[in-house]
N, C-alpha and C. Protein backbone atom coordinates (compact mmCIF):
# COMPACT_ATOMS: atom_id res chain seq x y z
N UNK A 1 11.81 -38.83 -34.55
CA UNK A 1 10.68 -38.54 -33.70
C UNK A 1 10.91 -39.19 -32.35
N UNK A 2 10.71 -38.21 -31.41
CA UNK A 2 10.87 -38.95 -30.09
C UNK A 2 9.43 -39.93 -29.74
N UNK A 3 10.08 -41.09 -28.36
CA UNK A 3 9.01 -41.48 -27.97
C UNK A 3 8.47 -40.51 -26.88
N UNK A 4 8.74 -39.48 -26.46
CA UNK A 4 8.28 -38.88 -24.99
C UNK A 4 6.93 -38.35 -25.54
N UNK A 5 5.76 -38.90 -24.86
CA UNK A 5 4.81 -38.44 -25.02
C UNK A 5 4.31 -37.01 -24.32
N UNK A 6 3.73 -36.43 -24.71
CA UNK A 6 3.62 -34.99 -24.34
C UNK A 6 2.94 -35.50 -22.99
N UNK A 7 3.38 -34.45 -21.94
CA UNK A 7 2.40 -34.61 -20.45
C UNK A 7 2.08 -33.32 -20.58
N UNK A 8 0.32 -33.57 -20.23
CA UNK A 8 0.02 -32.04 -20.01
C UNK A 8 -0.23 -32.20 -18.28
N UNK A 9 -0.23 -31.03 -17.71
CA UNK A 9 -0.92 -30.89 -16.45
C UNK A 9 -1.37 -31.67 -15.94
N UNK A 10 -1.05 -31.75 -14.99
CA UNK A 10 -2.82 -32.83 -13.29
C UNK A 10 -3.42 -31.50 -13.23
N UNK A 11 -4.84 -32.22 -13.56
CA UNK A 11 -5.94 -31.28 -12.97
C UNK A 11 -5.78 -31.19 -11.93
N UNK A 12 -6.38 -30.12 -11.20
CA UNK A 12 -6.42 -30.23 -9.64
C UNK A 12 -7.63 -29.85 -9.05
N UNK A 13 -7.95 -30.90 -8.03
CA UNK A 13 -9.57 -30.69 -7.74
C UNK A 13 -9.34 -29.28 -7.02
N UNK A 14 -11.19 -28.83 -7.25
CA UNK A 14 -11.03 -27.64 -6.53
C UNK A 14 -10.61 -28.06 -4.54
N UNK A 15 -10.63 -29.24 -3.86
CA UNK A 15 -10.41 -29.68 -2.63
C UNK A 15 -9.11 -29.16 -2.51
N UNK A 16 -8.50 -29.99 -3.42
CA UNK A 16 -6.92 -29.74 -3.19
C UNK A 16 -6.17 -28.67 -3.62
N UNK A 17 -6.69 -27.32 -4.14
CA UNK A 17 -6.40 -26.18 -4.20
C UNK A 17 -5.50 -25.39 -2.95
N UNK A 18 -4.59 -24.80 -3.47
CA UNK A 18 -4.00 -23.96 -1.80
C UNK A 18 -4.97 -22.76 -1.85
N UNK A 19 -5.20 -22.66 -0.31
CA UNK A 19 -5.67 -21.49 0.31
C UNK A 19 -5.57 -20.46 -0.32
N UNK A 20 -6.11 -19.81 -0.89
CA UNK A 20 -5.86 -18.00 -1.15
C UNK A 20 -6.81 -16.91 -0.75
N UNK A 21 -6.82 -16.22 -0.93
CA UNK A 21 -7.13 -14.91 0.18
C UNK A 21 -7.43 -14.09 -0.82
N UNK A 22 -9.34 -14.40 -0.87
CA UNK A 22 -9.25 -13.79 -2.44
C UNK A 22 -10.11 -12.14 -1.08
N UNK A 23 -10.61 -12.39 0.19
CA UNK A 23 -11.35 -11.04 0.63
C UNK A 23 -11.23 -9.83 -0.27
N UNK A 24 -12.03 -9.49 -0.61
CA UNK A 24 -12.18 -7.88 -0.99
C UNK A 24 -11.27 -7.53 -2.18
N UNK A 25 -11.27 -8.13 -3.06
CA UNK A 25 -10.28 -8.18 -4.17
C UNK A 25 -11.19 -7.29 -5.08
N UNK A 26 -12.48 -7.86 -5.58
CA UNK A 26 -12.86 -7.01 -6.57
C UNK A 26 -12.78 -5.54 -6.35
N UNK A 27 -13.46 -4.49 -5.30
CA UNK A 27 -13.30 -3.62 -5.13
C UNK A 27 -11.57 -3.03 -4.99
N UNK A 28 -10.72 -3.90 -4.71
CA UNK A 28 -9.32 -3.15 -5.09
C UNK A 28 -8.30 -3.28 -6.69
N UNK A 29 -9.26 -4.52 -7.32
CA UNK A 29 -9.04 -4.49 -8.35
C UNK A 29 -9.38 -3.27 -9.54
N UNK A 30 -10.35 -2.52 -9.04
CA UNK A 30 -11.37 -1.34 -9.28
C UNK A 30 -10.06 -0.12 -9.46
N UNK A 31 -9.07 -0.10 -8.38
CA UNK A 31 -8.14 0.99 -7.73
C UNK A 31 -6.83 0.46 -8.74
N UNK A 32 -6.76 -0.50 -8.96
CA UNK A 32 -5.35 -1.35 -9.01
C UNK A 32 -5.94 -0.68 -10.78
N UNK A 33 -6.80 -0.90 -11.34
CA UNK A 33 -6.53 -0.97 -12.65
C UNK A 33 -6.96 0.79 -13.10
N UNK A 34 -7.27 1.58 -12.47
CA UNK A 34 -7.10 3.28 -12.36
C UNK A 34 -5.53 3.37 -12.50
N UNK A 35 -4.78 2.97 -11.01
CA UNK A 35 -3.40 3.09 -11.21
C UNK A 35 -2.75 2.71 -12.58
N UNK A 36 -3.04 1.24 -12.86
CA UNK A 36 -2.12 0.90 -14.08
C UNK A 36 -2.76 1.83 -15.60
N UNK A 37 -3.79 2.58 -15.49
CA UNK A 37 -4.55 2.70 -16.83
C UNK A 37 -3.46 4.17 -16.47
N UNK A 38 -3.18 5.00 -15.77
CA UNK A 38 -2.14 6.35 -15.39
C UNK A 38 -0.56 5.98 -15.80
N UNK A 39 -0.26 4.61 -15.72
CA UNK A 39 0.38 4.02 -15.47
C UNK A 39 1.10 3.63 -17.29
N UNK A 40 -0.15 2.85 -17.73
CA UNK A 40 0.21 2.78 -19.22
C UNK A 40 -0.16 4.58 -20.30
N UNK A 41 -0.77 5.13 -19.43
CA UNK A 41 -0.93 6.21 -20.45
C UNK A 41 0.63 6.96 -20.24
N UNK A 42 0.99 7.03 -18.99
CA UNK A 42 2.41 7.86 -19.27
C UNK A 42 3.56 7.13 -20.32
N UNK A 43 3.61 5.52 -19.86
CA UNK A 43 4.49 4.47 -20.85
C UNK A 43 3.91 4.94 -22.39
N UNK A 44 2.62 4.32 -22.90
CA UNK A 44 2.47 5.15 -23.64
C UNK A 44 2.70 6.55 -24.72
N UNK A 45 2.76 7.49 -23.88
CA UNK A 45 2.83 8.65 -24.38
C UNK A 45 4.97 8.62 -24.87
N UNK A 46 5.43 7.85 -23.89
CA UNK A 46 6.92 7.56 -23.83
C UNK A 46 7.40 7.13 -25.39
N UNK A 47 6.30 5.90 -25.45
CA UNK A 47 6.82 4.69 -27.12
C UNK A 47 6.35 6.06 -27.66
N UNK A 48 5.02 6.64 -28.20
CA UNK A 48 4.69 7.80 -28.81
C UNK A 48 5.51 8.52 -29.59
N UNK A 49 6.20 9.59 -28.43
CA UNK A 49 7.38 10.45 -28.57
C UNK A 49 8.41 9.45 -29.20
N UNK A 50 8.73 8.28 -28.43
CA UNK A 50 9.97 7.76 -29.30
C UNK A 50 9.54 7.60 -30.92
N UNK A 51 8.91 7.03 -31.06
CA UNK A 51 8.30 6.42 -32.46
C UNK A 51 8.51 8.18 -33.24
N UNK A 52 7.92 8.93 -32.75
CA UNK A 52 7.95 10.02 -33.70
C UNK A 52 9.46 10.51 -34.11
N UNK A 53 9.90 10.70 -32.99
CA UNK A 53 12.05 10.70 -33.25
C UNK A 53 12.15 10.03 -34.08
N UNK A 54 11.77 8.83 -33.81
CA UNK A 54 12.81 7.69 -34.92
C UNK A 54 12.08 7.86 -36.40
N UNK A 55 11.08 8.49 -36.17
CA UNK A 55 10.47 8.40 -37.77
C UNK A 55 10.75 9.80 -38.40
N UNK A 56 11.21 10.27 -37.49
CA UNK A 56 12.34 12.06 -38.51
C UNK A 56 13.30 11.13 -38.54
N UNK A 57 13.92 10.05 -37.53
CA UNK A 57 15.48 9.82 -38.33
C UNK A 57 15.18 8.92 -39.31
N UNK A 58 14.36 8.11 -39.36
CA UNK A 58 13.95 6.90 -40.61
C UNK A 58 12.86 7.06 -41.72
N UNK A 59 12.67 8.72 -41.91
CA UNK A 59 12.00 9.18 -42.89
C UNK A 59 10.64 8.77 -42.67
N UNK A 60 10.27 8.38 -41.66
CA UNK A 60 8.59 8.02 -41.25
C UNK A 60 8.57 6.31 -41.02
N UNK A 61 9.79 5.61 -41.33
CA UNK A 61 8.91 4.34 -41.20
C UNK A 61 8.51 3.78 -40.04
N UNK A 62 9.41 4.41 -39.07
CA UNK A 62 9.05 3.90 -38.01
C UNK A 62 6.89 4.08 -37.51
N UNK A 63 6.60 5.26 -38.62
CA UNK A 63 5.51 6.11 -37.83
C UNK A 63 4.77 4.76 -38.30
N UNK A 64 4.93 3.91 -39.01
CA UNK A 64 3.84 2.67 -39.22
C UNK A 64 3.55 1.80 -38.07
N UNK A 65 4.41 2.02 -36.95
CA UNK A 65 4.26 0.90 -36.12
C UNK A 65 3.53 1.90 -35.25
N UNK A 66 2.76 3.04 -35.14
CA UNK A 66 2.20 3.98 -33.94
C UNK A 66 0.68 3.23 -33.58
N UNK A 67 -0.03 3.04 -34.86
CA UNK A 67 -1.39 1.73 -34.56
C UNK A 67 -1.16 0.86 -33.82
N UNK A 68 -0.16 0.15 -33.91
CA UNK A 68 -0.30 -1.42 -32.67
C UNK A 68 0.69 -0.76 -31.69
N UNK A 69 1.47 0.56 -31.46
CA UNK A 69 2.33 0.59 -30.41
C UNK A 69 1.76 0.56 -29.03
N UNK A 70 0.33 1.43 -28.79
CA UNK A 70 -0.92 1.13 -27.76
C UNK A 70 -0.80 -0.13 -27.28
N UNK A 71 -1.16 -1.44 -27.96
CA UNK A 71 -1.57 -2.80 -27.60
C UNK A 71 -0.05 -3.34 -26.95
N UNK A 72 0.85 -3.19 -28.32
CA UNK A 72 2.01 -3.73 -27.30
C UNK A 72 2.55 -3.24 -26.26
N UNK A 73 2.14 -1.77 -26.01
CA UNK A 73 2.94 -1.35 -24.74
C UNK A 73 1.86 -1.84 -23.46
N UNK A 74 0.60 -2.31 -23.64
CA UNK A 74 -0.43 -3.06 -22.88
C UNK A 74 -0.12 -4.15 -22.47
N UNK A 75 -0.34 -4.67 -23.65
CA UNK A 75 0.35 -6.31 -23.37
C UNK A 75 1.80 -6.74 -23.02
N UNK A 76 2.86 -5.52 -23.56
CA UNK A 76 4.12 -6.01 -22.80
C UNK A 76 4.51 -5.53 -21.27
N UNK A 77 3.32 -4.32 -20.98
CA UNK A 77 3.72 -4.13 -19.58
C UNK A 77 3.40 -5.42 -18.65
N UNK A 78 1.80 -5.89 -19.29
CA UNK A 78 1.26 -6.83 -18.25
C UNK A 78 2.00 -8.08 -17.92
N UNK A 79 2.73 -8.41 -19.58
CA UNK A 79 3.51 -9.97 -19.51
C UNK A 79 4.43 -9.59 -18.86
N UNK A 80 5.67 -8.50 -18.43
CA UNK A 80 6.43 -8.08 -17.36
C UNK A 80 6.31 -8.22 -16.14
N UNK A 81 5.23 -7.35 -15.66
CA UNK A 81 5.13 -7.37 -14.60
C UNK A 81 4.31 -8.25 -13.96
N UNK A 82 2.90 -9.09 -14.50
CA UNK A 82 2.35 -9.74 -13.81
C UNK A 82 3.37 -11.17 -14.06
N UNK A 83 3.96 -11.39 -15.28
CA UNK A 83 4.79 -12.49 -15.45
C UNK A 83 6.09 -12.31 -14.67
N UNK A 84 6.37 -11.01 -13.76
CA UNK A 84 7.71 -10.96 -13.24
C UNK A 84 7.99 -11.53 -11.79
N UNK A 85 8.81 -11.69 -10.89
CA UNK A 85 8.78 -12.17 -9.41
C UNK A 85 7.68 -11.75 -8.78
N UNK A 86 7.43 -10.28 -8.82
CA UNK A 86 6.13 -10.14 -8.17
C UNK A 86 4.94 -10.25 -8.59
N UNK A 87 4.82 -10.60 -9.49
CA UNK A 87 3.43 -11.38 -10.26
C UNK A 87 2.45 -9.96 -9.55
N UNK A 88 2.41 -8.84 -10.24
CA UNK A 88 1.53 -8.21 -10.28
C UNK A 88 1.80 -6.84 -11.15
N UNK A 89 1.12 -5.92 -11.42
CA UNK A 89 1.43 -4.58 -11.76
C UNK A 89 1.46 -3.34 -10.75
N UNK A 90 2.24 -2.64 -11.70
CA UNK A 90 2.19 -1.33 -10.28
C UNK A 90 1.08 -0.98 -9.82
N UNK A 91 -0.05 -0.83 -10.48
CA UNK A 91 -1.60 -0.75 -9.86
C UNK A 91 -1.52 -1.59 -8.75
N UNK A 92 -1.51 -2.93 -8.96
CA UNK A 92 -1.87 -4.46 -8.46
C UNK A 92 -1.20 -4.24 -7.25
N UNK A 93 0.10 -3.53 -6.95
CA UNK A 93 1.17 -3.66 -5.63
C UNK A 93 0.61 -2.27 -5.08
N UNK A 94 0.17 -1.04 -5.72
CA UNK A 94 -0.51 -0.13 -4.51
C UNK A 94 -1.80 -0.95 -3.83
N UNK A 95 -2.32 -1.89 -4.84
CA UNK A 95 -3.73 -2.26 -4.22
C UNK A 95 -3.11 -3.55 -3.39
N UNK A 96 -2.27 -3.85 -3.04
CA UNK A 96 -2.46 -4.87 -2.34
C UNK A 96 -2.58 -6.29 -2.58
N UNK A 97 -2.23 -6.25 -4.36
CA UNK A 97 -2.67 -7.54 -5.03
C UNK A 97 -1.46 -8.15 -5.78
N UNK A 98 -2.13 -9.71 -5.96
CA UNK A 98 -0.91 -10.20 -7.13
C UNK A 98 -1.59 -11.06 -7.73
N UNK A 99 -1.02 -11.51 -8.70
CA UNK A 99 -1.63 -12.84 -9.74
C UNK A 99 -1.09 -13.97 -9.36
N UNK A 100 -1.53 -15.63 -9.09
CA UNK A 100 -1.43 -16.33 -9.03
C UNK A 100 -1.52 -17.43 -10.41
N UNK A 101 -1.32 -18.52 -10.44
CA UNK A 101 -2.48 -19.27 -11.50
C UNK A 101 -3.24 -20.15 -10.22
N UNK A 102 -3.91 -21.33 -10.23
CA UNK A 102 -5.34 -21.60 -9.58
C UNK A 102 -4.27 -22.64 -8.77
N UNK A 103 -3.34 -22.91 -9.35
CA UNK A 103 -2.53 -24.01 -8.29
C UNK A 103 -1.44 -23.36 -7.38
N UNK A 104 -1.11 -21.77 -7.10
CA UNK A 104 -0.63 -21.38 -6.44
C UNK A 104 0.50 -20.93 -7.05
N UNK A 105 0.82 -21.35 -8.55
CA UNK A 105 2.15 -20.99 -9.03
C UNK A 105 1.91 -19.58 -9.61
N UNK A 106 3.16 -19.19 -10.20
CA UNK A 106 3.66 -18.02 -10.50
C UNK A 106 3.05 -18.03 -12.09
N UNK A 107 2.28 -17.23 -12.72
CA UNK A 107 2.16 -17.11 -13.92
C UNK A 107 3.27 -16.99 -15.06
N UNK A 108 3.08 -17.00 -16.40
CA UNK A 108 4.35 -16.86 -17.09
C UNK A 108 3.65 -15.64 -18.11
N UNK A 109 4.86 -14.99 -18.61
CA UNK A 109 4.33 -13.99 -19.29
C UNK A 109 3.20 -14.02 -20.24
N UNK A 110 3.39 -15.28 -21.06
CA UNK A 110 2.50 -15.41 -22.59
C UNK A 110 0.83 -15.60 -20.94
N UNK A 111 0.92 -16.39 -20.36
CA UNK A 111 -0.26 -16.29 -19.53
C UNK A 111 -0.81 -14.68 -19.59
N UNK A 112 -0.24 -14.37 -19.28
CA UNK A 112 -0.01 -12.33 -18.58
C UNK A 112 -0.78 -11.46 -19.45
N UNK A 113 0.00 -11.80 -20.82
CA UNK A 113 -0.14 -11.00 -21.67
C UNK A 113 -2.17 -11.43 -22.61
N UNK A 114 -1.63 -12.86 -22.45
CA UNK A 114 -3.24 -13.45 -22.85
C UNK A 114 -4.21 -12.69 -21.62
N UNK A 115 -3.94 -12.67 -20.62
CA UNK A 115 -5.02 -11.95 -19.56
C UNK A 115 -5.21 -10.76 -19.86
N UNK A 116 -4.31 -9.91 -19.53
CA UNK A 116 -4.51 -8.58 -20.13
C UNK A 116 -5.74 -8.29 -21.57
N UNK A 117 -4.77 -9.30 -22.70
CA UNK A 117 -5.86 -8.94 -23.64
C UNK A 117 -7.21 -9.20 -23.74
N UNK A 118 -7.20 -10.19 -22.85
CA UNK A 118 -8.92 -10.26 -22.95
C UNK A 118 -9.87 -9.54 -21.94
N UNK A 119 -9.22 -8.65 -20.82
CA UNK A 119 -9.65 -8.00 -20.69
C UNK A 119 -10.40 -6.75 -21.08
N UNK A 120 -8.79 -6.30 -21.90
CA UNK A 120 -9.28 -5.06 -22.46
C UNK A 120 -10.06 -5.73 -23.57
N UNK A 121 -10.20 -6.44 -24.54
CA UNK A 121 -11.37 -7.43 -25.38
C UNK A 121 -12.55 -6.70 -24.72
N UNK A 122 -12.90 -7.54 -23.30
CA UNK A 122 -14.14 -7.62 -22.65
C UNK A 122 -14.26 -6.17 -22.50
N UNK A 123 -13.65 -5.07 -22.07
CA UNK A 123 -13.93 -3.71 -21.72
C UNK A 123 -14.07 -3.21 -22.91
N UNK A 124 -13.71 -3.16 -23.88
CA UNK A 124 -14.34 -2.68 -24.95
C UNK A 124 -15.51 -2.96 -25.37
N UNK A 125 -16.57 -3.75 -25.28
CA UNK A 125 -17.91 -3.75 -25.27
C UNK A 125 -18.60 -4.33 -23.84
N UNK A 126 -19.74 -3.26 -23.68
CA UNK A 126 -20.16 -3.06 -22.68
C UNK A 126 -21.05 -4.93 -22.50
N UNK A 127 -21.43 -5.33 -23.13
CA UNK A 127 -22.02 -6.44 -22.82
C UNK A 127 -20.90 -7.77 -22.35
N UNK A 128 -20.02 -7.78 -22.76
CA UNK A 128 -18.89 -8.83 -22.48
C UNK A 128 -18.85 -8.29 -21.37
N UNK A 129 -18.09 -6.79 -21.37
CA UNK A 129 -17.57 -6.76 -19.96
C UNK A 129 -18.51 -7.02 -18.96
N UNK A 130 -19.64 -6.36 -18.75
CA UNK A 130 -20.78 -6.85 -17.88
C UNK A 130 -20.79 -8.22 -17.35
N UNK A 131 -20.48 -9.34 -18.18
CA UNK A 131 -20.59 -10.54 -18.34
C UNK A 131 -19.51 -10.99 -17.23
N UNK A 132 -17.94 -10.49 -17.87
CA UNK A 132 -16.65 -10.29 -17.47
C UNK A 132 -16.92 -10.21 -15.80
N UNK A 133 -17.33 -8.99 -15.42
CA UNK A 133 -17.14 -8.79 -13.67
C UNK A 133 -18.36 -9.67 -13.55
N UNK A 134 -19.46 -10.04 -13.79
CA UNK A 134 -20.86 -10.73 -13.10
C UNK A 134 -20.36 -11.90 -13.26
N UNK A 135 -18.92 -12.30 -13.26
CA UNK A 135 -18.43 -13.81 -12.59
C UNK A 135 -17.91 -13.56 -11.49
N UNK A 136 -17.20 -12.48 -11.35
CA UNK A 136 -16.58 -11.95 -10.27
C UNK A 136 -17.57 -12.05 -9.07
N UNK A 137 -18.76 -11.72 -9.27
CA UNK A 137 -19.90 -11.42 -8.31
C UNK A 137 -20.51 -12.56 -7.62
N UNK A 138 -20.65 -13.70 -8.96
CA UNK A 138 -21.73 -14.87 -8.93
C UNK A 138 -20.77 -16.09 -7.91
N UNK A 139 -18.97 -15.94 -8.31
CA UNK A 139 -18.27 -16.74 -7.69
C UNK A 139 -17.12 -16.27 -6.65
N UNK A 140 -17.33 -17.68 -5.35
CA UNK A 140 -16.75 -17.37 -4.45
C UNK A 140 -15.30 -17.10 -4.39
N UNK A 141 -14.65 -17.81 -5.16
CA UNK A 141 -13.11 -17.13 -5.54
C UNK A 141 -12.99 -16.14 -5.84
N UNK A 142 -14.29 -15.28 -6.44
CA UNK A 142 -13.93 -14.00 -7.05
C UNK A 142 -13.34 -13.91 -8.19
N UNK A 143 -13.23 -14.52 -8.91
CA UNK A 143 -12.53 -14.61 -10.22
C UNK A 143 -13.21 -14.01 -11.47
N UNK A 144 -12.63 -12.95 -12.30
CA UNK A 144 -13.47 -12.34 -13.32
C UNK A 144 -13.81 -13.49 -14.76
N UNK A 145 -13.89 -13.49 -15.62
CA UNK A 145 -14.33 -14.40 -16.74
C UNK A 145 -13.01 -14.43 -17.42
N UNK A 146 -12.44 -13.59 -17.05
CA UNK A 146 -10.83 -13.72 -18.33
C UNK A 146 -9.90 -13.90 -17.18
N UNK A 147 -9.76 -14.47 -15.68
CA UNK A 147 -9.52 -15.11 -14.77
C UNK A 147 -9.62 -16.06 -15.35
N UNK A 148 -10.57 -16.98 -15.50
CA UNK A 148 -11.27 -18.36 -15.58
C UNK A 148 -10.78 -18.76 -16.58
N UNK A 149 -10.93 -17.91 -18.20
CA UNK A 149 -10.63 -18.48 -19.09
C UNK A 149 -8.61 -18.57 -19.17
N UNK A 150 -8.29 -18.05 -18.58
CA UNK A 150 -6.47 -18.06 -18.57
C UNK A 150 -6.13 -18.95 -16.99
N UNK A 151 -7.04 -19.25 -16.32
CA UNK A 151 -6.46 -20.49 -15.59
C UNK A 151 -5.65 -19.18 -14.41
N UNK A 152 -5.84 -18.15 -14.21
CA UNK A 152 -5.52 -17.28 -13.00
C UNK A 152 -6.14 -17.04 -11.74
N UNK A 153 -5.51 -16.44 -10.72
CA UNK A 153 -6.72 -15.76 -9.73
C UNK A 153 -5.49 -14.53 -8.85
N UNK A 154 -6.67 -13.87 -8.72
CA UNK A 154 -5.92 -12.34 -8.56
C UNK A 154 -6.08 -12.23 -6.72
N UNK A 155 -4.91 -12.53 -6.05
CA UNK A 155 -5.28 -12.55 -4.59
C UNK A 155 -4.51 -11.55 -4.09
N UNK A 156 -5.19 -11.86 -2.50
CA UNK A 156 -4.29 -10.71 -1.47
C UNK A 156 -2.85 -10.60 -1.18
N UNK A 157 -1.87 -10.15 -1.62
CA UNK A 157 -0.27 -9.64 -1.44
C UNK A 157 0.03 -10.54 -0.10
């Protein structure tokens, strides 16, 4: 057993935060996630078709994985691309946007992919989600509720 004690994080006051440029984010976040929802339905429809090939060549087994193929092609686009150099999605880069975390750094995928899902979480019932954007509204960073809870913020490019 080592002695290195685990270090987690320095908090960081909200003072000493870097600058970000959250202007007018919610309303392009609105555009950014139209694009990516066009975006995952074509990826989508892609795993689909594959899964069905491979399950004439593997006598169907592949067709067991068609239930969760939806979520992972969700969650692995988002941990890609918002976890990639440009820390955003193709939606996110027509709109003008990228993901941060709250100290200015670059997110990491498992971050990405946790955001994503609790979005779509929150959009699947109308009362969460409600909840979800009326943080967006109430706070000046602009930050949605599954922002807050993953330690992100979605700013200007």
């Amino acid at each position: 057993m080592s002695d290195r004690s685990y270090e987690r994080p320095a908090i960081t006051p909200i003072e000493q935060r870097p600058l970000q440029n959250v202007s007018g984010v919610l309303g392009s976040r609105l555009f950014a996630w139209i694009g990516d929802i066009i975006v995952l339905f074509i990826l989508g429809w892609m795993v689909f078709l594959a899964l069905i090939f491979l399950g004439i060549v593997t006598f169907g087994a592949t067709w067991l994985l068609l239930p969760i193929a939806t979520v992972a092609t969700a969650l692995g686009y988002a941990a890609l691309t918002i976890g990639g150099p440009r820390q955003s999605t193709w939606g996110m880069r027509m709109a003008g946007l990228k993901v941060e975390t709250v100290n200015g750094g670059r997110p990491d995928g498992l971050a990405s992919a946790v955001h994503a899902l609790l979005f779509y979480v929150a959009a699947g019932t109308v009362a969460l989600w409600f909840l979800d954007i009326l943080c967006g509204f109430v706070r000046t960073d602009r930050r949605l509720g599954h922002d807050i809870l993953t330690g992100l913020v979605v700013v200007r490019n």
